[in-house]
PDB file of N, CA and C in Angstrom:
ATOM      1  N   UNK A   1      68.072-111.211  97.022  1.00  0.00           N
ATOM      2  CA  UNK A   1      68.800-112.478  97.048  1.00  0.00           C
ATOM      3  C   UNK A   1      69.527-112.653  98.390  1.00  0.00           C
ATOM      4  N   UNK A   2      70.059-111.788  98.809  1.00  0.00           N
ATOM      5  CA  UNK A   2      70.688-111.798  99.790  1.00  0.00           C
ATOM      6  C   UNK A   2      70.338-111.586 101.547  1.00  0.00           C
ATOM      7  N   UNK A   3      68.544-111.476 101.531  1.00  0.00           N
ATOM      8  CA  UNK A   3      67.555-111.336 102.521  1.00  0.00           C
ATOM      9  C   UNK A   3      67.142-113.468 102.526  1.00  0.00           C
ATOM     10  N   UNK A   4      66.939-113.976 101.181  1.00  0.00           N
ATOM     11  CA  UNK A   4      66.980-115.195 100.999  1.00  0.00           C
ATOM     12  C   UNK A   4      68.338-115.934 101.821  1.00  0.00           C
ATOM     13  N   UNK A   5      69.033-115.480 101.362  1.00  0.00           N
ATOM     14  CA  UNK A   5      70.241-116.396 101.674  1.00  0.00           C
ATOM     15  C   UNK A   5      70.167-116.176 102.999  1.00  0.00           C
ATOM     16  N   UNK A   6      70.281-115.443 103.786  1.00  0.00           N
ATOM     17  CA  UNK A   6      70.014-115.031 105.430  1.00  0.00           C
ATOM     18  C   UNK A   6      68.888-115.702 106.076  1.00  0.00           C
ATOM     19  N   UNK A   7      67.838-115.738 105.290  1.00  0.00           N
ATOM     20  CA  UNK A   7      66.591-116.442 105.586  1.00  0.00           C
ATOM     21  C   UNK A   7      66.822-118.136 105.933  1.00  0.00           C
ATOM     22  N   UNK A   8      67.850-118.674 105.225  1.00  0.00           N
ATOM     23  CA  UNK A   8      67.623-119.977 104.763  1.00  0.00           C
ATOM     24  C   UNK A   8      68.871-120.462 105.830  1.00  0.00           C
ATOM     25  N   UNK A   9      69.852-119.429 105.675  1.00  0.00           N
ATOM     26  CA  UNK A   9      71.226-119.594 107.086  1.00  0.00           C
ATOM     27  C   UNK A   9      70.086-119.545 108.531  1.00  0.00           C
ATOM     28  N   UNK A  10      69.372-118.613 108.144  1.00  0.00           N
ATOM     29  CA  UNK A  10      68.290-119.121 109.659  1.00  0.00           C
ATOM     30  C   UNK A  10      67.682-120.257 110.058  1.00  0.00           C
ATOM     31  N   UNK A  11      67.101-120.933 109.167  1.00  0.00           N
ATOM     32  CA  UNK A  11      66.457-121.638 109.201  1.00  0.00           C
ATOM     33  C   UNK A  11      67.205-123.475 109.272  1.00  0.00           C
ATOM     34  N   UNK A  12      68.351-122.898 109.067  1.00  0.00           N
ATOM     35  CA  UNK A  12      69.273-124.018 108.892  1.00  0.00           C
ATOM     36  C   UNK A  12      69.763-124.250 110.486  1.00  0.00           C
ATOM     37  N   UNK A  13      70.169-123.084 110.780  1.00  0.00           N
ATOM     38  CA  UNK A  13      70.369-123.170 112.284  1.00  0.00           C
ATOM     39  C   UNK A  13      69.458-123.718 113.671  1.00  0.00           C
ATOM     40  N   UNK A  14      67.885-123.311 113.112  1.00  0.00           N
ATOM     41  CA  UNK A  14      66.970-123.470 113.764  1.00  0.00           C
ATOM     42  C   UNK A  14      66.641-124.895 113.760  1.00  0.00           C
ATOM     43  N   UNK A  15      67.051-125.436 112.645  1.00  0.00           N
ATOM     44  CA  UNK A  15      66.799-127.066 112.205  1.00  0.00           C
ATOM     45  C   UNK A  15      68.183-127.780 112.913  1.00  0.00           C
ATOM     46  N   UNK A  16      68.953-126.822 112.716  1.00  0.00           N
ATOM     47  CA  UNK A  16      70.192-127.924 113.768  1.00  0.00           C
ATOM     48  C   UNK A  16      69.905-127.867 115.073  1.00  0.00           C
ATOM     49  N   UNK A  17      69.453-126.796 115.778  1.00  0.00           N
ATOM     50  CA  UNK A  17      68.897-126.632 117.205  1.00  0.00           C
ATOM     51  C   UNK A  17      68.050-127.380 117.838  1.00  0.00           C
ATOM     52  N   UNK A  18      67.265-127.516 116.651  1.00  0.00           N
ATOM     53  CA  UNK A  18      65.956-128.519 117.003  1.00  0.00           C
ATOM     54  C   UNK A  18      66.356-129.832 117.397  1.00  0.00           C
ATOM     55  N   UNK A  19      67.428-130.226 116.062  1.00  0.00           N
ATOM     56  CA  UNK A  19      68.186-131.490 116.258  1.00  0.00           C
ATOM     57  C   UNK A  19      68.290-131.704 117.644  1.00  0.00           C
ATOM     58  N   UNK A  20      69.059-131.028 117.509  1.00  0.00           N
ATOM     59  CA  UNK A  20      70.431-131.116 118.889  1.00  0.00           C
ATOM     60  C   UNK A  20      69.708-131.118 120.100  1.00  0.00           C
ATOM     61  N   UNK A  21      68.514-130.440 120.447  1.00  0.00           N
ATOM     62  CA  UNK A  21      67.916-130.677 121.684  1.00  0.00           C
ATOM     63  C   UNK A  21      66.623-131.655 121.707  1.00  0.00           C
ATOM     64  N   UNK A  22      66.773-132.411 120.845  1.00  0.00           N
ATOM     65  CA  UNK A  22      65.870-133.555 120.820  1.00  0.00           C
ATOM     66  C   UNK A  22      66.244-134.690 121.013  1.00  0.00           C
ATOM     67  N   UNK A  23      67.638-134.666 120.367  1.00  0.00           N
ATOM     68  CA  UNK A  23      68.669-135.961 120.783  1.00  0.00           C
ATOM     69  C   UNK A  23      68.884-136.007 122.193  1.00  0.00           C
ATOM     70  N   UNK A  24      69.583-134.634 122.791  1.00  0.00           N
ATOM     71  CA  UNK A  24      69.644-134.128 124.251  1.00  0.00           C
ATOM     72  C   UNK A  24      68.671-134.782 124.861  1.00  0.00           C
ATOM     73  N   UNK A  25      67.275-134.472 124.682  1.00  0.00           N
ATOM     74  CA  UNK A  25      66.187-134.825 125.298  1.00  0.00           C
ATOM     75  C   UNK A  25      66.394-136.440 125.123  1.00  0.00           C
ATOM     76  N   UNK A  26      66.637-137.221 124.190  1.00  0.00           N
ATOM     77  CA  UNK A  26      66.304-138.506 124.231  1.00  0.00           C
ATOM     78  C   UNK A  26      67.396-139.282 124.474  1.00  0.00           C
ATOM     79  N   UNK A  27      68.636-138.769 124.665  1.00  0.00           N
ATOM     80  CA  UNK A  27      69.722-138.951 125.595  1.00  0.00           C
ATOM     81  C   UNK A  27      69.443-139.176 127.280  1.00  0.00           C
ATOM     82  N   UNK A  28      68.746-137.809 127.103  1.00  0.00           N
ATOM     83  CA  UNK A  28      68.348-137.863 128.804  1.00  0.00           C
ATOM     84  C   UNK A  28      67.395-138.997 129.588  1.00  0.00           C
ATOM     85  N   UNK A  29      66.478-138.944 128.643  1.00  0.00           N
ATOM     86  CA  UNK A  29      65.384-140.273 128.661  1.00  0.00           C
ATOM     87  C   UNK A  29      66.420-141.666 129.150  1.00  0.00           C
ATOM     88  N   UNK A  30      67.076-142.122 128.106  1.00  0.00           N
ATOM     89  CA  UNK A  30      68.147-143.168 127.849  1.00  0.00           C
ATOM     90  C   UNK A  30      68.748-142.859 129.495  1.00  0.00           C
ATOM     91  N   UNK A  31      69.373-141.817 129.695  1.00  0.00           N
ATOM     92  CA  UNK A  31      70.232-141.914 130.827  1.00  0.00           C
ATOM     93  C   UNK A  31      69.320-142.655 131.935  1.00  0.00           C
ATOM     94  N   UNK A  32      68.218-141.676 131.998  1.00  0.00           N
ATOM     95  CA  UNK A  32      67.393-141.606 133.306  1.00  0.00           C
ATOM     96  C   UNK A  32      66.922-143.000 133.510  1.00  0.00           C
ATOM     97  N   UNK A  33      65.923-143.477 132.055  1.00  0.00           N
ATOM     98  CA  UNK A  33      65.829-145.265 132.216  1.00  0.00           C
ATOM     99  C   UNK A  33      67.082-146.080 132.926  1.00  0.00           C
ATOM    100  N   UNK A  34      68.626-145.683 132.171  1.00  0.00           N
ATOM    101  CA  UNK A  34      69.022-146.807 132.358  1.00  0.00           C
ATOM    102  C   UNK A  34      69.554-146.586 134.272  1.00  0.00           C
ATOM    103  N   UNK A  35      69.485-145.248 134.757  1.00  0.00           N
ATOM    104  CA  UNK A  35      69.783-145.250 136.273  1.00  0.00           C
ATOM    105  C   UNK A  35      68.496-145.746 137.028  1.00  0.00           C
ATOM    106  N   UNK A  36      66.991-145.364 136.142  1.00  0.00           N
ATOM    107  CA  UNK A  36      66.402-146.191 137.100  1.00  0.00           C
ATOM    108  C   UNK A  36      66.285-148.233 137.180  1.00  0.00           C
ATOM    109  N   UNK A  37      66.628-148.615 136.144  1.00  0.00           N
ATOM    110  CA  UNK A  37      67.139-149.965 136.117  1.00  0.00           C
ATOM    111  C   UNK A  37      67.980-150.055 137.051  1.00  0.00           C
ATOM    112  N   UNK A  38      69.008-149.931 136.894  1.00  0.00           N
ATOM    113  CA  UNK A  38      69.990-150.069 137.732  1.00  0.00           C
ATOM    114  C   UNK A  38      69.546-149.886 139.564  1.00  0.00           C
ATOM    115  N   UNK A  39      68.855-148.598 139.827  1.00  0.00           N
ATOM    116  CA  UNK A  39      68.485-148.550 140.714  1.00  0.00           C
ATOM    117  C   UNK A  39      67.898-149.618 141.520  1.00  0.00           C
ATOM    118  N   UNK A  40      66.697-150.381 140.679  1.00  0.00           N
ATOM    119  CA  UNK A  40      65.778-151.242 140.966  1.00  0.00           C
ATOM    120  C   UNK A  40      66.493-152.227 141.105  1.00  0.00           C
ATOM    121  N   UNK A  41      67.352-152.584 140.254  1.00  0.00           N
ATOM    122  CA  UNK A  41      68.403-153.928 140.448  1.00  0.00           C
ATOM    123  C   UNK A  41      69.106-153.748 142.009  1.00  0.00           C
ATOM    124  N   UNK A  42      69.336-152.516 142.297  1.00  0.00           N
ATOM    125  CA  UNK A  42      70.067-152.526 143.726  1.00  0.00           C
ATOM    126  C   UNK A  42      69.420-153.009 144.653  1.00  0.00           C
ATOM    127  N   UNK A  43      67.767-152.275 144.306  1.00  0.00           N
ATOM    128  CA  UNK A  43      67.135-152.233 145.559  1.00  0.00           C
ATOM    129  C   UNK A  43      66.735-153.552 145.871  1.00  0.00           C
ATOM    130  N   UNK A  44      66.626-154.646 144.893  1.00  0.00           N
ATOM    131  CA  UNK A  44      66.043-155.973 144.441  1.00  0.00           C
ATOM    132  C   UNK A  44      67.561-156.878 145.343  1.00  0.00           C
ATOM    133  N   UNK A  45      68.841-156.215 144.646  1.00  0.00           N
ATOM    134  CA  UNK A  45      69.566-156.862 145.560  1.00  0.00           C
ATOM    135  C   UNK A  45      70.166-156.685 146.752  1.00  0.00           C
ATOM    136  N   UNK A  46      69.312-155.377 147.614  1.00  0.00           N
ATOM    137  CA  UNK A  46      69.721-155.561 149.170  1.00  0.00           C
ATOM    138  C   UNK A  46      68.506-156.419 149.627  1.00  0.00           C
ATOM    139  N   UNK A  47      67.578-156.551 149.233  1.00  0.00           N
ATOM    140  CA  UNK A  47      66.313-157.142 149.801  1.00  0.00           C
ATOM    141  C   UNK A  47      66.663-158.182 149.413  1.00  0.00           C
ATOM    142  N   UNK A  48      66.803-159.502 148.832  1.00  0.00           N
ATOM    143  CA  UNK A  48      66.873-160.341 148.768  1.00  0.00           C
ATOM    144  C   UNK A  48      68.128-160.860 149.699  1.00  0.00           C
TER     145      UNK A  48
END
């Protein structure tokens, strides 16, 4: 019972990890889009 319960505290952790660096990852995405917008907007408004 108590190889179970350890098993499942593992697996719980591994599932929050997963979480957590997938959001991370699609955080980063989000960031990176919205600096390259922005970027393009700059570059759009020294050229003009």
């Amino acid at each position: 019972m108590q190889e179970n319960k350890e098993k499942s505290q593992r697996f719980t952790t591994f599932l929050l990890n997963n979480t957590f660096i997938e959001s991370f990852i699609s955080l980063q995405r989000l960031y990176i889009r919205k600096i390259h917008v922005l970027h393009l907007q700059y570059k759009i408004r020294i050229v003009s």
